[in-house]
N, C-alpha and C. Protein backbone atom coordinates (compact mmCIF):
# COMPACT_ATOMS: atom_id res chain seq x y z
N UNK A 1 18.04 -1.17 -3.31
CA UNK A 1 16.64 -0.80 -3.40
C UNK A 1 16.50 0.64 -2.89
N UNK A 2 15.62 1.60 -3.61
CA UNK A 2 15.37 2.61 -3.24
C UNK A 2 14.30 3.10 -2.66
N UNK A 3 13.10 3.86 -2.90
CA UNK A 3 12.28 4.58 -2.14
C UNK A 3 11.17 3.58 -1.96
N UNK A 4 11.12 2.21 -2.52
CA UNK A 4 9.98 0.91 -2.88
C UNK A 4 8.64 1.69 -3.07
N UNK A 5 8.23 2.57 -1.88
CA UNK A 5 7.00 3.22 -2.49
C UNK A 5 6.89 4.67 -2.16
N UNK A 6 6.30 5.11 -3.40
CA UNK A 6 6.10 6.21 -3.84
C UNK A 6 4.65 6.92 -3.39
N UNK A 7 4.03 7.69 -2.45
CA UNK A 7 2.91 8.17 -2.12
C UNK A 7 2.48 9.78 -2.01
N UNK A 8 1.51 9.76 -3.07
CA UNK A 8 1.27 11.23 -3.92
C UNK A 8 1.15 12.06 -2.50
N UNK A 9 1.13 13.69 -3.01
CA UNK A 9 0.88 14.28 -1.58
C UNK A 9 -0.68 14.35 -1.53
N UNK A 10 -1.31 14.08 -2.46
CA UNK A 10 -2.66 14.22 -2.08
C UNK A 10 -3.95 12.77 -1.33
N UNK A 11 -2.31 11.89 -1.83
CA UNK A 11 -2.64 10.51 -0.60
C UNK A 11 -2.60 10.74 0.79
N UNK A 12 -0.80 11.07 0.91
CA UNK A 12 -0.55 11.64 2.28
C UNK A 12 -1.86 12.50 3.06
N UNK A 13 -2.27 13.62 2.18
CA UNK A 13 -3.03 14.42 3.03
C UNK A 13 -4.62 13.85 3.21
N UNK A 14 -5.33 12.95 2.52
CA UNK A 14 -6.08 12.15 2.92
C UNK A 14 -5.87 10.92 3.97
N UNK A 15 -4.41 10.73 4.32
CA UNK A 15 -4.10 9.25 4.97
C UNK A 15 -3.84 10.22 6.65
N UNK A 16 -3.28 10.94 6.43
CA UNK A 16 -2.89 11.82 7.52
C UNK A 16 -4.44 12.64 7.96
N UNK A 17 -5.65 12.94 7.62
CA UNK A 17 -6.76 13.44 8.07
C UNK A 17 -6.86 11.94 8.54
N UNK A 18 -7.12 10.77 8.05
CA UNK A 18 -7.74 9.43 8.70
C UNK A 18 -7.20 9.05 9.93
N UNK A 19 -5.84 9.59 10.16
CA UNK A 19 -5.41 9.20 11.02
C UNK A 19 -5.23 9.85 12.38
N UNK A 20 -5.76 11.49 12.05
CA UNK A 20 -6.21 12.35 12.71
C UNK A 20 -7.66 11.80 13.26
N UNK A 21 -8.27 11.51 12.49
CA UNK A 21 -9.96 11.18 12.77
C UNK A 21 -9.67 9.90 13.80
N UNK A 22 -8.72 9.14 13.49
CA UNK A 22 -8.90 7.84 14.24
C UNK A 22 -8.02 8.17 15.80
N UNK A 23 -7.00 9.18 15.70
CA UNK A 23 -6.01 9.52 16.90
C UNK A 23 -5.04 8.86 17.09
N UNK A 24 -4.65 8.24 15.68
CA UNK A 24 -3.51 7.43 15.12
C UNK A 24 -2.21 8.65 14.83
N UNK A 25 -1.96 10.00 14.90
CA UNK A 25 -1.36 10.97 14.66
C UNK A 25 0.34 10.03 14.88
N UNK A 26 0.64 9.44 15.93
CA UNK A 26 1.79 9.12 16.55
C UNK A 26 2.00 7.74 15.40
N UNK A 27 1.16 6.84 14.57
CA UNK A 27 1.55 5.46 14.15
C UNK A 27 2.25 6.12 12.86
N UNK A 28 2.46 4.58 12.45
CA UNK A 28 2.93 4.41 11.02
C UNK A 28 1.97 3.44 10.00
N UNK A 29 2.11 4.05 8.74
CA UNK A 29 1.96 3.45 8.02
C UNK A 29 2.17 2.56 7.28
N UNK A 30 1.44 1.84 7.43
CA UNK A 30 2.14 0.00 6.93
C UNK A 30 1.33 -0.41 5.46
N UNK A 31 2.41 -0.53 5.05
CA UNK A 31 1.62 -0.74 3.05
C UNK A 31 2.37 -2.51 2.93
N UNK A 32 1.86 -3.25 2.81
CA UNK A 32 1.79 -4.25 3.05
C UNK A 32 1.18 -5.52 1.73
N UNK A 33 1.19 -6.45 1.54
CA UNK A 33 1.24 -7.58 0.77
C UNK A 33 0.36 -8.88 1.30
N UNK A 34 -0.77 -9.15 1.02
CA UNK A 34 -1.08 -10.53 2.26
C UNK A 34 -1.60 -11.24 0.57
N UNK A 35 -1.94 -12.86 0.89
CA UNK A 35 -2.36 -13.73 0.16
C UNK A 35 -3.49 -13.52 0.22
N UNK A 36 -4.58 -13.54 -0.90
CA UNK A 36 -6.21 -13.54 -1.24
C UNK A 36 -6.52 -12.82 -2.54
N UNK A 37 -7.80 -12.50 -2.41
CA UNK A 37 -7.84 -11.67 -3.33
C UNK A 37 -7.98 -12.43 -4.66
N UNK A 38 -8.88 -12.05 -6.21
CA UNK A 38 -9.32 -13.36 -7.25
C UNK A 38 -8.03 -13.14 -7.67
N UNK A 39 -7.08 -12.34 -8.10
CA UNK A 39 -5.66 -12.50 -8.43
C UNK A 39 -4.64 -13.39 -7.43
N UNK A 40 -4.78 -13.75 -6.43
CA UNK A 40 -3.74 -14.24 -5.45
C UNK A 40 -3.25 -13.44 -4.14
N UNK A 41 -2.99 -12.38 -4.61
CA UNK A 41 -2.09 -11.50 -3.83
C UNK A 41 -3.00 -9.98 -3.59
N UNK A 42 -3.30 -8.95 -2.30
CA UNK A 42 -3.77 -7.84 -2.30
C UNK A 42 -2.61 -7.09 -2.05
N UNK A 43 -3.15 -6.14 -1.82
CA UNK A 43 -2.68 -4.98 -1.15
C UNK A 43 -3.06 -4.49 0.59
N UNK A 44 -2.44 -4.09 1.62
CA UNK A 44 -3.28 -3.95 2.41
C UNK A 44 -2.33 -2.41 3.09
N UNK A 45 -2.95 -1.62 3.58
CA UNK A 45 -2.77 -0.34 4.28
C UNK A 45 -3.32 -0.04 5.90
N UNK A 46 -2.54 0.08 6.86
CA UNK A 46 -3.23 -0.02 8.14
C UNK A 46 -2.18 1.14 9.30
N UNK A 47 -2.59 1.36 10.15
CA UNK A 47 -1.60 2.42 10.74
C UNK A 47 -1.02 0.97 12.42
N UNK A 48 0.25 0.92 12.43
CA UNK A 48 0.97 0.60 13.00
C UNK A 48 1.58 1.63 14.32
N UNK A 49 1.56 0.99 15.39
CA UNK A 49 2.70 1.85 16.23
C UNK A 49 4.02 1.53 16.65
N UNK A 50 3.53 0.26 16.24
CA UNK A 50 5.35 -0.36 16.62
C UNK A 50 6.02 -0.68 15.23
N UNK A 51 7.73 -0.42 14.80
CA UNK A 51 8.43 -0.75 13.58
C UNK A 51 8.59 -2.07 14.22
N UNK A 52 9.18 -2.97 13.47
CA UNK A 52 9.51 -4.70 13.09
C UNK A 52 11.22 -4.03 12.99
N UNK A 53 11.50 -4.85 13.36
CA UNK A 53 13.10 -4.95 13.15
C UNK A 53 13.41 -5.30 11.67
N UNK A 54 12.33 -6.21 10.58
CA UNK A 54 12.99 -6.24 9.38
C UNK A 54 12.13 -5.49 8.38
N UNK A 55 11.63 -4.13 9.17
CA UNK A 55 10.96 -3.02 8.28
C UNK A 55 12.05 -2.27 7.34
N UNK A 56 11.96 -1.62 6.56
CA UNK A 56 12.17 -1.02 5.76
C UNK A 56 10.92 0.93 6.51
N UNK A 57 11.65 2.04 6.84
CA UNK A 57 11.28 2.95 6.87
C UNK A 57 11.58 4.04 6.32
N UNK A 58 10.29 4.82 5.55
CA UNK A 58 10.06 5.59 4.58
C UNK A 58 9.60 6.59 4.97
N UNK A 59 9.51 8.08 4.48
CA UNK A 59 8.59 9.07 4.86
C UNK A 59 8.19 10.36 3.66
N UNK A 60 7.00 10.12 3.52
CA UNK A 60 6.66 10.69 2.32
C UNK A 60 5.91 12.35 2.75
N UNK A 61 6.07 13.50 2.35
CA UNK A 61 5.52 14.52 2.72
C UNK A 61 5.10 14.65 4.13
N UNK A 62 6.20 14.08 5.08
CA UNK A 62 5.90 13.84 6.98
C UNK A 62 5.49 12.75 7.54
N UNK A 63 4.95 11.60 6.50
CA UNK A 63 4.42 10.84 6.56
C UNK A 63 5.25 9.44 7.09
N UNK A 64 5.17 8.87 8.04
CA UNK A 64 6.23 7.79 8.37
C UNK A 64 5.37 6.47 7.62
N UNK A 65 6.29 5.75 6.56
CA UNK A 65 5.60 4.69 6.13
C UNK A 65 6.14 3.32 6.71
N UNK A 66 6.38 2.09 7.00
CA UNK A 66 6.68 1.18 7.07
C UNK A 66 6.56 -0.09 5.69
N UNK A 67 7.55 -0.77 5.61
CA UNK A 67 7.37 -2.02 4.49
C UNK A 67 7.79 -2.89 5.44
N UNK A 68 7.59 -4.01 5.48
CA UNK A 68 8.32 -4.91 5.67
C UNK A 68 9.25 -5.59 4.75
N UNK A 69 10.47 -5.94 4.79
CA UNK A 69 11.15 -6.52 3.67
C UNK A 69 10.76 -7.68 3.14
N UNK A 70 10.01 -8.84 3.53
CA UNK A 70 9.40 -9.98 2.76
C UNK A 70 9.17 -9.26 1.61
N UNK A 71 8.15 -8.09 1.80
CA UNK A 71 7.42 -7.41 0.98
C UNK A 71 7.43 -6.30 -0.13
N UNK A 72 9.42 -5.90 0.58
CA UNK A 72 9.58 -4.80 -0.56
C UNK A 72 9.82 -4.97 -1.89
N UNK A 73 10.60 -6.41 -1.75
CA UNK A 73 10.64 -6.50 -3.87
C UNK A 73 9.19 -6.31 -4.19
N UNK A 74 8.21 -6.65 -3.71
CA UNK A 74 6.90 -7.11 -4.82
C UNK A 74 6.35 -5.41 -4.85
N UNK A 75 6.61 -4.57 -3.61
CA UNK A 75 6.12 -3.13 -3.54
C UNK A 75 7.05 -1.67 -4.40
N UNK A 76 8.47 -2.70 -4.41
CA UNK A 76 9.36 -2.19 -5.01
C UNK A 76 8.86 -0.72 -6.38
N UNK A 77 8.94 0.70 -6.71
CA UNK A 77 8.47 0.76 -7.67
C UNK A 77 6.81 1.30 -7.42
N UNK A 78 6.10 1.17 -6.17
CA UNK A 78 4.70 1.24 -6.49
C UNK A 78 4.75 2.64 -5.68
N UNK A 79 3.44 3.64 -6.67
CA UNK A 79 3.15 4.51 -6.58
C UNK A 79 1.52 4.59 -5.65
N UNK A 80 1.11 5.28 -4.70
CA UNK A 80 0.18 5.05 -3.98
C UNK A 80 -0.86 6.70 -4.66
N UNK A 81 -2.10 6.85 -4.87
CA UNK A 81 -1.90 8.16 -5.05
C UNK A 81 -3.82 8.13 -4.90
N UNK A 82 -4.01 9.33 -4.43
CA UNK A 82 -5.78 9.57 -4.02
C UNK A 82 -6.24 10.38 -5.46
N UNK A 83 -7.19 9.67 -5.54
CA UNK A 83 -7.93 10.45 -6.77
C UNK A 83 -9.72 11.13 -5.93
N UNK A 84 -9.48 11.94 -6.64
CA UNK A 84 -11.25 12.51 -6.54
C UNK A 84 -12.18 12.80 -7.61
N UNK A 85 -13.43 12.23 -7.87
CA UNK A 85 -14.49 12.34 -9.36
C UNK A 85 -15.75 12.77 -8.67
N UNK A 86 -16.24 13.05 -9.69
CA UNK A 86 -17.85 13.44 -9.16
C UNK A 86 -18.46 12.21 -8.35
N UNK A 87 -17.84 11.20 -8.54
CA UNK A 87 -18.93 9.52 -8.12
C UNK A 87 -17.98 9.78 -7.22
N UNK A 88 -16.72 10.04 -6.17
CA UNK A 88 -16.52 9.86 -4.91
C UNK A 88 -14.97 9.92 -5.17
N UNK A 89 -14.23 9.58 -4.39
CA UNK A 89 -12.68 9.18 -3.89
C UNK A 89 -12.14 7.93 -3.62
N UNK A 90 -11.03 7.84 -3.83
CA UNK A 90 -10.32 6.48 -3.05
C UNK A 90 -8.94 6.44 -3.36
N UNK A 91 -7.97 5.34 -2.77
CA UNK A 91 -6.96 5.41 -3.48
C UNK A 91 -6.73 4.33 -4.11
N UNK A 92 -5.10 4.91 -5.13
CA UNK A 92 -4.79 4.19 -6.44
C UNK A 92 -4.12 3.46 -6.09
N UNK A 93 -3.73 2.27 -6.44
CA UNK A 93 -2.25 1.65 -6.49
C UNK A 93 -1.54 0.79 -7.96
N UNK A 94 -0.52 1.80 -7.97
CA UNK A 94 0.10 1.36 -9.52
C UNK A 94 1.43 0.49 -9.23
N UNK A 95 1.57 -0.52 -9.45
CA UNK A 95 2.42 -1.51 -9.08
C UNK A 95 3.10 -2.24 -10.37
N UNK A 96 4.42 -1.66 -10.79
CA UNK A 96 5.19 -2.08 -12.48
C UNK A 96 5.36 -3.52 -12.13
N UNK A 97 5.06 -4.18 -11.01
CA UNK A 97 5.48 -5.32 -10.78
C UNK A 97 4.22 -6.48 -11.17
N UNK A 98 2.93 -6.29 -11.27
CA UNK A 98 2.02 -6.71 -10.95
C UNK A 98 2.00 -6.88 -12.38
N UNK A 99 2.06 -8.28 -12.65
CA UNK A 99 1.13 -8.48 -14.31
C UNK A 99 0.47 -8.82 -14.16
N UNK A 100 -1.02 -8.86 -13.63
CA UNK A 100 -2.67 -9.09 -13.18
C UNK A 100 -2.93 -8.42 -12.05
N UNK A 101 -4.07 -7.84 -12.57
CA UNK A 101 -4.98 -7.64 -11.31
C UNK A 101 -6.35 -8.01 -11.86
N UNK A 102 -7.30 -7.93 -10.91
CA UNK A 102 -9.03 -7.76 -11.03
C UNK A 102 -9.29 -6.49 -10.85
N UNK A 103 -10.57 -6.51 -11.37
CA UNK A 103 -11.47 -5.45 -11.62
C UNK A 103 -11.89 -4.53 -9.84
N UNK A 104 -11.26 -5.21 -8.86
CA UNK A 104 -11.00 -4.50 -7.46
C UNK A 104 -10.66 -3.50 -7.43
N UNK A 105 -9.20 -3.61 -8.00
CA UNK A 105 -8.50 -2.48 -7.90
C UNK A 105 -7.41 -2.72 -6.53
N UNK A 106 -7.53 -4.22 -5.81
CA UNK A 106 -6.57 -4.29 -4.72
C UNK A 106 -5.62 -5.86 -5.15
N UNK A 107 -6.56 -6.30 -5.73
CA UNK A 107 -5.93 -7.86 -5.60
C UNK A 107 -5.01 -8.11 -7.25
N UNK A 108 -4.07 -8.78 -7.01
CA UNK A 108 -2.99 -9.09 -8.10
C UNK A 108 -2.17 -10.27 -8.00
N UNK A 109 -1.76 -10.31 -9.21
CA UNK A 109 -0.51 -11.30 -9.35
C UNK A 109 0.68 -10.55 -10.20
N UNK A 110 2.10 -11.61 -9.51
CA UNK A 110 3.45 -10.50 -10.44
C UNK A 110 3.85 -12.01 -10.77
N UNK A 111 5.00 -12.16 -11.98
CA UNK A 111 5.58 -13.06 -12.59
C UNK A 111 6.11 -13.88 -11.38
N UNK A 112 6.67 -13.37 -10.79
CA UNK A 112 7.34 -14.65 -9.45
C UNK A 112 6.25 -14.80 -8.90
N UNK A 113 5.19 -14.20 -8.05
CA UNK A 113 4.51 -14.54 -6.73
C UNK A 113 3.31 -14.71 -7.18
N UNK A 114 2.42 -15.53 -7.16
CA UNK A 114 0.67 -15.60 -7.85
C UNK A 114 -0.32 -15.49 -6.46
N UNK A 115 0.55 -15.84 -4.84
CA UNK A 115 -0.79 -16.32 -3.88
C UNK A 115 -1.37 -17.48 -4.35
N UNK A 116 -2.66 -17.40 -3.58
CA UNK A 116 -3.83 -17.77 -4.09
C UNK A 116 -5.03 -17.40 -4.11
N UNK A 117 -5.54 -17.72 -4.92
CA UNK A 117 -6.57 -17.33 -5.70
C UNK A 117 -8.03 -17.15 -4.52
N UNK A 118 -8.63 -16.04 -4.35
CA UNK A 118 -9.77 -16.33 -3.53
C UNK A 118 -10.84 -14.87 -3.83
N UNK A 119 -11.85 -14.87 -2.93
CA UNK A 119 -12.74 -14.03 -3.11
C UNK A 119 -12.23 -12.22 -3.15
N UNK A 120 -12.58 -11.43 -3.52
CA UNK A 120 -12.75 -9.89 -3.80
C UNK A 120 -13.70 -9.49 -3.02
């Protein structure tokens, strides 16, 4: 397995101001997998200070990321990336693994793993 995820620099530099704002400068970033969501499965992003012994560690444009390995086949492949439009910002997540999602934009299902099924 290689880089599992991929995060644009214009993610980084929006994830790295949040984490400035919050005084998270020292954590990591944890891109992560939990059950819910009307597809089964989300996405979840949160700043960490401690690694897990069965992390997987990444670093994208300075950026220290964390996976956990439960989680890297299903993240395997996914590209993270910030967009900006006249109606506002947020970020993307493109996942070759995911054959469903909802109209969220967080919650999914891939051929092996479905979750279960719950609210958006």
């Amino acid at each position: 397995m290689t880089q599992i995820v991929d995060i644009t620099e214009s993610a980084v530099f929006h994830i790295k101001e949040m984490m400035k704002n919050n005084e998270e400068e020292n954590s990591y970033l944890r891109v992560s997998i939990k059950g819910g969501g009307c597809s089964g499965l989300t996405y979840g992003m949160g700043f960490d200070t401690e690694k897990q012994e069965d992390d997987f560690e990444l670093n994208e444009f300075g950026l220290n990321i964390i996976v956990s390995k439960a989680d890297a086949d299903i993240l395997n492949g996914t590209v993270i990336d910030y967009k900006q439009s006249l109606m506002g910002g947020g970020f993307t997540i493109d996942n070759p693994n995911a054959t469903a999602s909802c109209g969220c934009g967080t919650s999914f299902r891939t051929a092996t793993k479905a979750g279960t099924p719950g609210n958006c």
